[in-house]
C-alpha atoms as a PDB file:
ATOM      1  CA  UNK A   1     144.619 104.898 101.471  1.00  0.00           C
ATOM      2  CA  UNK A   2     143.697 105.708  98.028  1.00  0.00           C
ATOM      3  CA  UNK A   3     141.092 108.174  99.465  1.00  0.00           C
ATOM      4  CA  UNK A   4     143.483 109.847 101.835  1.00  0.00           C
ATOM      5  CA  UNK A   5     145.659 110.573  99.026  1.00  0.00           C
ATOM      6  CA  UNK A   6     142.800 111.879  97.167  1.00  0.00           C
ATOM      7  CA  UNK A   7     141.417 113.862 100.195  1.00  0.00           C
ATOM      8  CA  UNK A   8     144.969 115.362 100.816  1.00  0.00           C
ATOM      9  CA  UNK A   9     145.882 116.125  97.075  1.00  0.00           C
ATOM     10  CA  UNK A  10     142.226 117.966  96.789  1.00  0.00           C
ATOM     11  CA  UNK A  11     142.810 120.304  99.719  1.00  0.00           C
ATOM     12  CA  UNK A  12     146.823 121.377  98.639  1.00  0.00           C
ATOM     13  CA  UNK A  13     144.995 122.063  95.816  1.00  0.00           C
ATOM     14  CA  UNK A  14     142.822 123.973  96.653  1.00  0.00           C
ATOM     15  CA  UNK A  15     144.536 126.278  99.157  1.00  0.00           C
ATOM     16  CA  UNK A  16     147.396 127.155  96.836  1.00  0.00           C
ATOM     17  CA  UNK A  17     144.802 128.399  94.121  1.00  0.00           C
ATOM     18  CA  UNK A  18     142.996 130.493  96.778  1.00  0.00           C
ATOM     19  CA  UNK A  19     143.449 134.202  96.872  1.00  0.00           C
ATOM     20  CA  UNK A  20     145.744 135.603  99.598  1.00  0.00           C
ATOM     21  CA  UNK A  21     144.920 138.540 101.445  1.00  0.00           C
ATOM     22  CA  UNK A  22     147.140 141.301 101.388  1.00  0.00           C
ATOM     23  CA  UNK A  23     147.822 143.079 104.328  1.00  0.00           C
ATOM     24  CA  UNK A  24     147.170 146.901 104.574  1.00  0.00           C
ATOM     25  CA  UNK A  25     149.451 148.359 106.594  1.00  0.00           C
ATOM     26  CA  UNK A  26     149.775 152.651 106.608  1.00  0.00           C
ATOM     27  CA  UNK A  27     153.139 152.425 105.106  1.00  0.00           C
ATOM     28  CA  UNK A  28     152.065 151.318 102.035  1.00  0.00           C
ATOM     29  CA  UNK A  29     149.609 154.146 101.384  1.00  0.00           C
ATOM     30  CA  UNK A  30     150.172 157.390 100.341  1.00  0.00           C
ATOM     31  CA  UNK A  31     147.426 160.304 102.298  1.00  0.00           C
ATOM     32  CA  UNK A  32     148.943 163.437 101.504  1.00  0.00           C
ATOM     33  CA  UNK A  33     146.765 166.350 101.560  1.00  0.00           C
ATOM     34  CA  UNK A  34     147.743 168.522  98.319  1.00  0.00           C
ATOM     35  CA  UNK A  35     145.105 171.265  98.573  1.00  0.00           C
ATOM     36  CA  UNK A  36     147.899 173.570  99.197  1.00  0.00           C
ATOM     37  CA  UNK A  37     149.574 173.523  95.742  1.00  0.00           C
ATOM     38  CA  UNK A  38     146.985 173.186  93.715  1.00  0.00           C
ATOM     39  CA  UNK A  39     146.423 175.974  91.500  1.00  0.00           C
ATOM     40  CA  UNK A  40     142.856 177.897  92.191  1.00  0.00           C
ATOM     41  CA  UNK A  41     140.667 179.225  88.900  1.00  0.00           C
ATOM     42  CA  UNK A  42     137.927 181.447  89.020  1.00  0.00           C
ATOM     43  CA  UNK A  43     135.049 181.040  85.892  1.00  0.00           C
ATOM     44  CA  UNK A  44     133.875 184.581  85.569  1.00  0.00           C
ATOM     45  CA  UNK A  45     130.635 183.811  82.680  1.00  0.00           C
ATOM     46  CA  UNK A  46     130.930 185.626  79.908  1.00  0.00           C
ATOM     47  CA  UNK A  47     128.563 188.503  79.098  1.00  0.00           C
ATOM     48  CA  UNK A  48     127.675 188.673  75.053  1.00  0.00           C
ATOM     49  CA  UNK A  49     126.276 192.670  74.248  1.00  0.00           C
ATOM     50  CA  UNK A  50     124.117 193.308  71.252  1.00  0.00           C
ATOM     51  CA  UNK A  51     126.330 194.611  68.753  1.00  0.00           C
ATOM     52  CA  UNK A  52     124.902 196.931  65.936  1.00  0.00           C
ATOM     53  CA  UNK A  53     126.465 196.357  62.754  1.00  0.00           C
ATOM     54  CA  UNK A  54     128.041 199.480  61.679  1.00  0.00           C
ATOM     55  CA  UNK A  55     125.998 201.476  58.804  1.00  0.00           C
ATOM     56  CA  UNK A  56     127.593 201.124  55.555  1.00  0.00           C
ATOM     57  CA  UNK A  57     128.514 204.563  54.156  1.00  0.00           C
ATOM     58  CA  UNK A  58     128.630 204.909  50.205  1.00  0.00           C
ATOM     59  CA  UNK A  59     131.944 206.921  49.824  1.00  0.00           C
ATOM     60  CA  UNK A  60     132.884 207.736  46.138  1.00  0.00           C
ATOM     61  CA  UNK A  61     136.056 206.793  45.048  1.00  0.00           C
ATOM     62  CA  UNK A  62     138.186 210.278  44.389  1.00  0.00           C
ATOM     63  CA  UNK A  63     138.883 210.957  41.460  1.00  0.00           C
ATOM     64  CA  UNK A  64     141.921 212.932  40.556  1.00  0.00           C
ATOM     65  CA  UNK A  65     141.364 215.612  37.569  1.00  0.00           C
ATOM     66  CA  UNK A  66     144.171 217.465  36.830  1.00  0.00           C
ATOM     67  CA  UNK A  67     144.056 221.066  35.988  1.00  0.00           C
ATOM     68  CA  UNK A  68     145.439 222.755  32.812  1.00  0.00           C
ATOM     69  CA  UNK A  69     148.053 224.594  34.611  1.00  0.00           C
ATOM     70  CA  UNK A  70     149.532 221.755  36.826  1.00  0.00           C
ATOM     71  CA  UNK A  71     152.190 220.400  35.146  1.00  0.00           C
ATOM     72  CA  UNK A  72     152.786 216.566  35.070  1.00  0.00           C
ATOM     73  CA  UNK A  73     154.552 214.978  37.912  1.00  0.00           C
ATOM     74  CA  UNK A  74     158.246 213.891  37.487  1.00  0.00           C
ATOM     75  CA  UNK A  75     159.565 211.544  39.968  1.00  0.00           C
ATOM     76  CA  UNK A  76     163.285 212.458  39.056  1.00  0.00           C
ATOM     77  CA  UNK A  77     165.482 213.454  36.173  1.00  0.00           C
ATOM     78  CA  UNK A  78     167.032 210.893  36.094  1.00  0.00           C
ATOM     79  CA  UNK A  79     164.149 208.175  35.635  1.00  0.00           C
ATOM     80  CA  UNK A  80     163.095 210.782  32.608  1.00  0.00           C
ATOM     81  CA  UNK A  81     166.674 210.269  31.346  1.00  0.00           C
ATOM     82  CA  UNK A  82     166.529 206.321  31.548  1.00  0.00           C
ATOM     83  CA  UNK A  83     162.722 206.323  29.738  1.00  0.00           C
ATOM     84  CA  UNK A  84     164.473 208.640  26.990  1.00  0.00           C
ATOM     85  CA  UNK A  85     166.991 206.567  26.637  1.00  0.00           C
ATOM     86  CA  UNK A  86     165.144 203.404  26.093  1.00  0.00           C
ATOM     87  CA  UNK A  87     162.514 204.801  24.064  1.00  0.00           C
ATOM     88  CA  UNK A  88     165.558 206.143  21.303  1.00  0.00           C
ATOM     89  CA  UNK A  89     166.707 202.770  21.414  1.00  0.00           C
ATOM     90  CA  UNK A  90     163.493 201.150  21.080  1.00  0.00           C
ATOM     91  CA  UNK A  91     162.514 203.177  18.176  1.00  0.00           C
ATOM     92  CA  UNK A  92     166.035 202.471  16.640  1.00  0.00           C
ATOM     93  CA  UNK A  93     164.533 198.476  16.242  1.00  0.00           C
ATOM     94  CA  UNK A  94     163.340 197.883  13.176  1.00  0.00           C
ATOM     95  CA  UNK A  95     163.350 194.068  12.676  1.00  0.00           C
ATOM     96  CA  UNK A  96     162.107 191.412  14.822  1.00  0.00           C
ATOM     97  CA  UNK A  97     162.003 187.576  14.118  1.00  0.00           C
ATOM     98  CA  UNK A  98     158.116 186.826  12.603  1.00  0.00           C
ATOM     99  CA  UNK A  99     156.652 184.794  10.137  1.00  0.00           C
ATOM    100  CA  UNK A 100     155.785 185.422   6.049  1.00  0.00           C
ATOM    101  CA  UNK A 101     153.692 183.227   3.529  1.00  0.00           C
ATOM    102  CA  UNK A 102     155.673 181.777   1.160  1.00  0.00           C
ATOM    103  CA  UNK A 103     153.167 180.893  -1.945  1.00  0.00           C
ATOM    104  CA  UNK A 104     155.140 180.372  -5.159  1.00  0.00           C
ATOM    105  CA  UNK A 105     158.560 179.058  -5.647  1.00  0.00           C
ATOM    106  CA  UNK A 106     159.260 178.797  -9.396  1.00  0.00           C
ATOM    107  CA  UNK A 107     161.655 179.066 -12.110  1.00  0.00           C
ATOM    108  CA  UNK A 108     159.608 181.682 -14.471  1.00  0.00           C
ATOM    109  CA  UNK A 109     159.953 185.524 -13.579  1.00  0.00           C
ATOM    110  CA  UNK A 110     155.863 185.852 -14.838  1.00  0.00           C
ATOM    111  CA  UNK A 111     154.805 183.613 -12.663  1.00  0.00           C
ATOM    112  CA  UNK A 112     156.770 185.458 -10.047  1.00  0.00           C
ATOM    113  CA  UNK A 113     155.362 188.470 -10.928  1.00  0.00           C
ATOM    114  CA  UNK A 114     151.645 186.897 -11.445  1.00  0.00           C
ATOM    115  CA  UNK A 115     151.885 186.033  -7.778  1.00  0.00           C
ATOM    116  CA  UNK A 116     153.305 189.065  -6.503  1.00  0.00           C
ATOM    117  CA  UNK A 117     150.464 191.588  -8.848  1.00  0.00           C
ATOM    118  CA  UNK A 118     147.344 188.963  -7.086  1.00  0.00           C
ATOM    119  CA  UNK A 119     149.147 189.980  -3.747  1.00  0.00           C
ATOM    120  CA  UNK A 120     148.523 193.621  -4.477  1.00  0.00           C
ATOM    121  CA  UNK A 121     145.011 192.509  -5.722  1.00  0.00           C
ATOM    122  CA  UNK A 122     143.700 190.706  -3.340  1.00  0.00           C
ATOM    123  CA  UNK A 123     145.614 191.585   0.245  1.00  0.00           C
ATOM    124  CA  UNK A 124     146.577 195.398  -0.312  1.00  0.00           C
ATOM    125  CA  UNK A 125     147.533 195.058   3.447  1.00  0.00           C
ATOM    126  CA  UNK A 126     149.893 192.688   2.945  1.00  0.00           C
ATOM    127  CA  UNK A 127     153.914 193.557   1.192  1.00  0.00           C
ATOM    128  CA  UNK A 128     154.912 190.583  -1.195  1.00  0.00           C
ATOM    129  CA  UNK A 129     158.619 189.905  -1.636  1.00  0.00           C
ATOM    130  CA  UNK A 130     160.130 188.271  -4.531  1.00  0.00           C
ATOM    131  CA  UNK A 131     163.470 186.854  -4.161  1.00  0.00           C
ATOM    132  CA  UNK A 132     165.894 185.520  -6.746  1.00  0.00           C
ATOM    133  CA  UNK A 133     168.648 182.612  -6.563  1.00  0.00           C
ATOM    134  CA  UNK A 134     169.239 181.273  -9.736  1.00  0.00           C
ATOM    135  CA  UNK A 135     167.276 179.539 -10.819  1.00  0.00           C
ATOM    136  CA  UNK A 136     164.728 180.074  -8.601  1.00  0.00           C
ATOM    137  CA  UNK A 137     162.140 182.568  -7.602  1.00  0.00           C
ATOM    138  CA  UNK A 138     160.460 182.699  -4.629  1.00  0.00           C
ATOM    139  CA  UNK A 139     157.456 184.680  -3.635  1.00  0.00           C
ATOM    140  CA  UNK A 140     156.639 185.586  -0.007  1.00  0.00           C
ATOM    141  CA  UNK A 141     154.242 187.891   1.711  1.00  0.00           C
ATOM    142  CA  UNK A 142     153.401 189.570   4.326  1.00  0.00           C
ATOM    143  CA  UNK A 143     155.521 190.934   8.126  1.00  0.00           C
ATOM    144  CA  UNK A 144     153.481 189.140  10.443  1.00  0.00           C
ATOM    145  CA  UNK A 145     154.439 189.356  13.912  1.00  0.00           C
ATOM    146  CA  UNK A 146     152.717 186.017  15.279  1.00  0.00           C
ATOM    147  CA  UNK A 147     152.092 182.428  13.641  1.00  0.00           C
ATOM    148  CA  UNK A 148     148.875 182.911  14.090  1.00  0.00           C
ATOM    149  CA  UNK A 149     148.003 185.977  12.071  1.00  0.00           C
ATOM    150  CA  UNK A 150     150.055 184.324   9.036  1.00  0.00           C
ATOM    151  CA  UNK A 151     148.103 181.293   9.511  1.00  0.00           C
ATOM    152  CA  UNK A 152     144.657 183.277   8.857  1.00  0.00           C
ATOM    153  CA  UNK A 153     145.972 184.168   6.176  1.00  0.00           C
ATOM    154  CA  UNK A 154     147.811 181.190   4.480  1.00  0.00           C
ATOM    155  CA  UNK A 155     144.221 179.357   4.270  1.00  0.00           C
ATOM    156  CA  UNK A 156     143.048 182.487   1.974  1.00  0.00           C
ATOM    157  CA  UNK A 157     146.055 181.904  -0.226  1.00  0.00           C
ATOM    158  CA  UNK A 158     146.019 178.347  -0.039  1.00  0.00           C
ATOM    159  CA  UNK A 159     143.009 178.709  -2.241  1.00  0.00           C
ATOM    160  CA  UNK A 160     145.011 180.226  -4.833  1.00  0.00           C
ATOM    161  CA  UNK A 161     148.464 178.609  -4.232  1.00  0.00           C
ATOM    162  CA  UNK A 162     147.748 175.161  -2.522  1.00  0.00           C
ATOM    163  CA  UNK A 163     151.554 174.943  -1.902  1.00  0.00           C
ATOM    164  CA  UNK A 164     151.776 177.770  -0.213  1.00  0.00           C
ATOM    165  CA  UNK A 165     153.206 177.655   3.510  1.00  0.00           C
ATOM    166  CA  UNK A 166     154.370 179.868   6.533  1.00  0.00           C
ATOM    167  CA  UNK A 167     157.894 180.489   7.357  1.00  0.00           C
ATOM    168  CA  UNK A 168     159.835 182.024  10.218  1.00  0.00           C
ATOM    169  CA  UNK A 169     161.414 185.313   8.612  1.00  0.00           C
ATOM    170  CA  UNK A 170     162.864 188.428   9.574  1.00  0.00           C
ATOM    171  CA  UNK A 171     160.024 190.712   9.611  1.00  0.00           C
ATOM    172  CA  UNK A 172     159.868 194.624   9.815  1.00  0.00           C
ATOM    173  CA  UNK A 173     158.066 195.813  12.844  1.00  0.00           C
ATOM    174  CA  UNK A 174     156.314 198.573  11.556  1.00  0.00           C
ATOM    175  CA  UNK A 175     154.531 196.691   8.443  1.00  0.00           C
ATOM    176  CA  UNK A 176     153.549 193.948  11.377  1.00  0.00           C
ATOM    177  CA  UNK A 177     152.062 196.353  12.832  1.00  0.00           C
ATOM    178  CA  UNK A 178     150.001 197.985  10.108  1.00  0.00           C
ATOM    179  CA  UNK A 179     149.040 194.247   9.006  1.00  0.00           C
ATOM    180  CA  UNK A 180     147.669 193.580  12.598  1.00  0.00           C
ATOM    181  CA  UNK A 181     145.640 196.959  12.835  1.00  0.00           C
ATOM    182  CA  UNK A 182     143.502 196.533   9.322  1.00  0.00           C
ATOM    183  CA  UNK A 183     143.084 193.092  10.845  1.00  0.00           C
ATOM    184  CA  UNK A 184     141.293 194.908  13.484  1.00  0.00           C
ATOM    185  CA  UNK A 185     138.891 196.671  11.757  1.00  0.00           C
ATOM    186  CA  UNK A 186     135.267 194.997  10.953  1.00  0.00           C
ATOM    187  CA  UNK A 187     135.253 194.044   7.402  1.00  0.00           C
ATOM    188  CA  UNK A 188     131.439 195.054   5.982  1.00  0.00           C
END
């Protein structure tokens, strides 16, 4: 009985493990023929010419030389009027914020004026300006226009005045720019 049981058990088993067909029937299948709405493309191969590369033609730039008896070209009046106008009040500027070396501050007028005569000695280019409020005197030169142009020369001074440093100041534009043009020139 024992086998039976065995026998039996092995074939349920078995049969409910197996793989079940599935039946094919023409409903379950989809043969349309779509040949009709498909889109159609033709590949036409492309054709590659020989291409020369186009000779390179030196052109000169032109260059426009005005005769003597054109006379300059003037956009309007009233641009000439505006350019006028700034220019008077550009020239009317005299000061601009800058620096100056400040080099002796003191409470003897000769030593104010020893600084301000080595000054003239030494840096003709450069304007030295005493100032007095009691009881001190203080010697500054220069109308530099940039730090670093009173820099260059505060280590040339230094030499003479250790104590000597740069400070902002009101400077005049036109001694700035004297100061900056000697600077320009080759020293022999």
């Amino acid at each position: 009985m024992l086998l039976l049981l065995f026998v039996a058990a092995g074939t349920w088993g078995t049969t409910s493990c197996a793989k079940k067909a599935v039946g094919s029937s023409t409903k379950d299948r989809y043969e349309d023929n779509l040949e009709s709405v498909r889109p159609r493309y033709t590949y036409v191969e492309p054709v590659i010419e020989a291409v020369e590369p186009p000779k390179e033609k030196k052109e000169e730039p032109v260059k426009y030389r005005p005769t003597k008896t054109e006379e300059p070209l003037y956009v309007t009046k009233r641009v000439e009027a505006v350019l006028d106008t700034m220019a008077r009040q550009n020239r009317a500027i005299r000061y601009i914020s800058g620096y100056r070396v400040q080099f002796y501050v003191g409470n003897t007028k000769q030593e104010a004026d020893a600084a301000k005569s080595y000054i003239y000695q030494i840096f003709p280019e450069l304007y030295p300006y005493v100032s007095y409020s009691s009881p001190t005197y203080r010697v500054k030169a220069g109308d530099f226009m940039y730090r670093a142009d009173a820099d260059d020369y505060l280590e040339q001074i230094r030499q003479q005045y250790p104590a000597a440093v740069v400070l902002p100041d009101r400077v005049e534009i036109k001694k700035g720019l004297q100061i900056r043009a000697s600077d320009d020139v080759p020293k022999y």
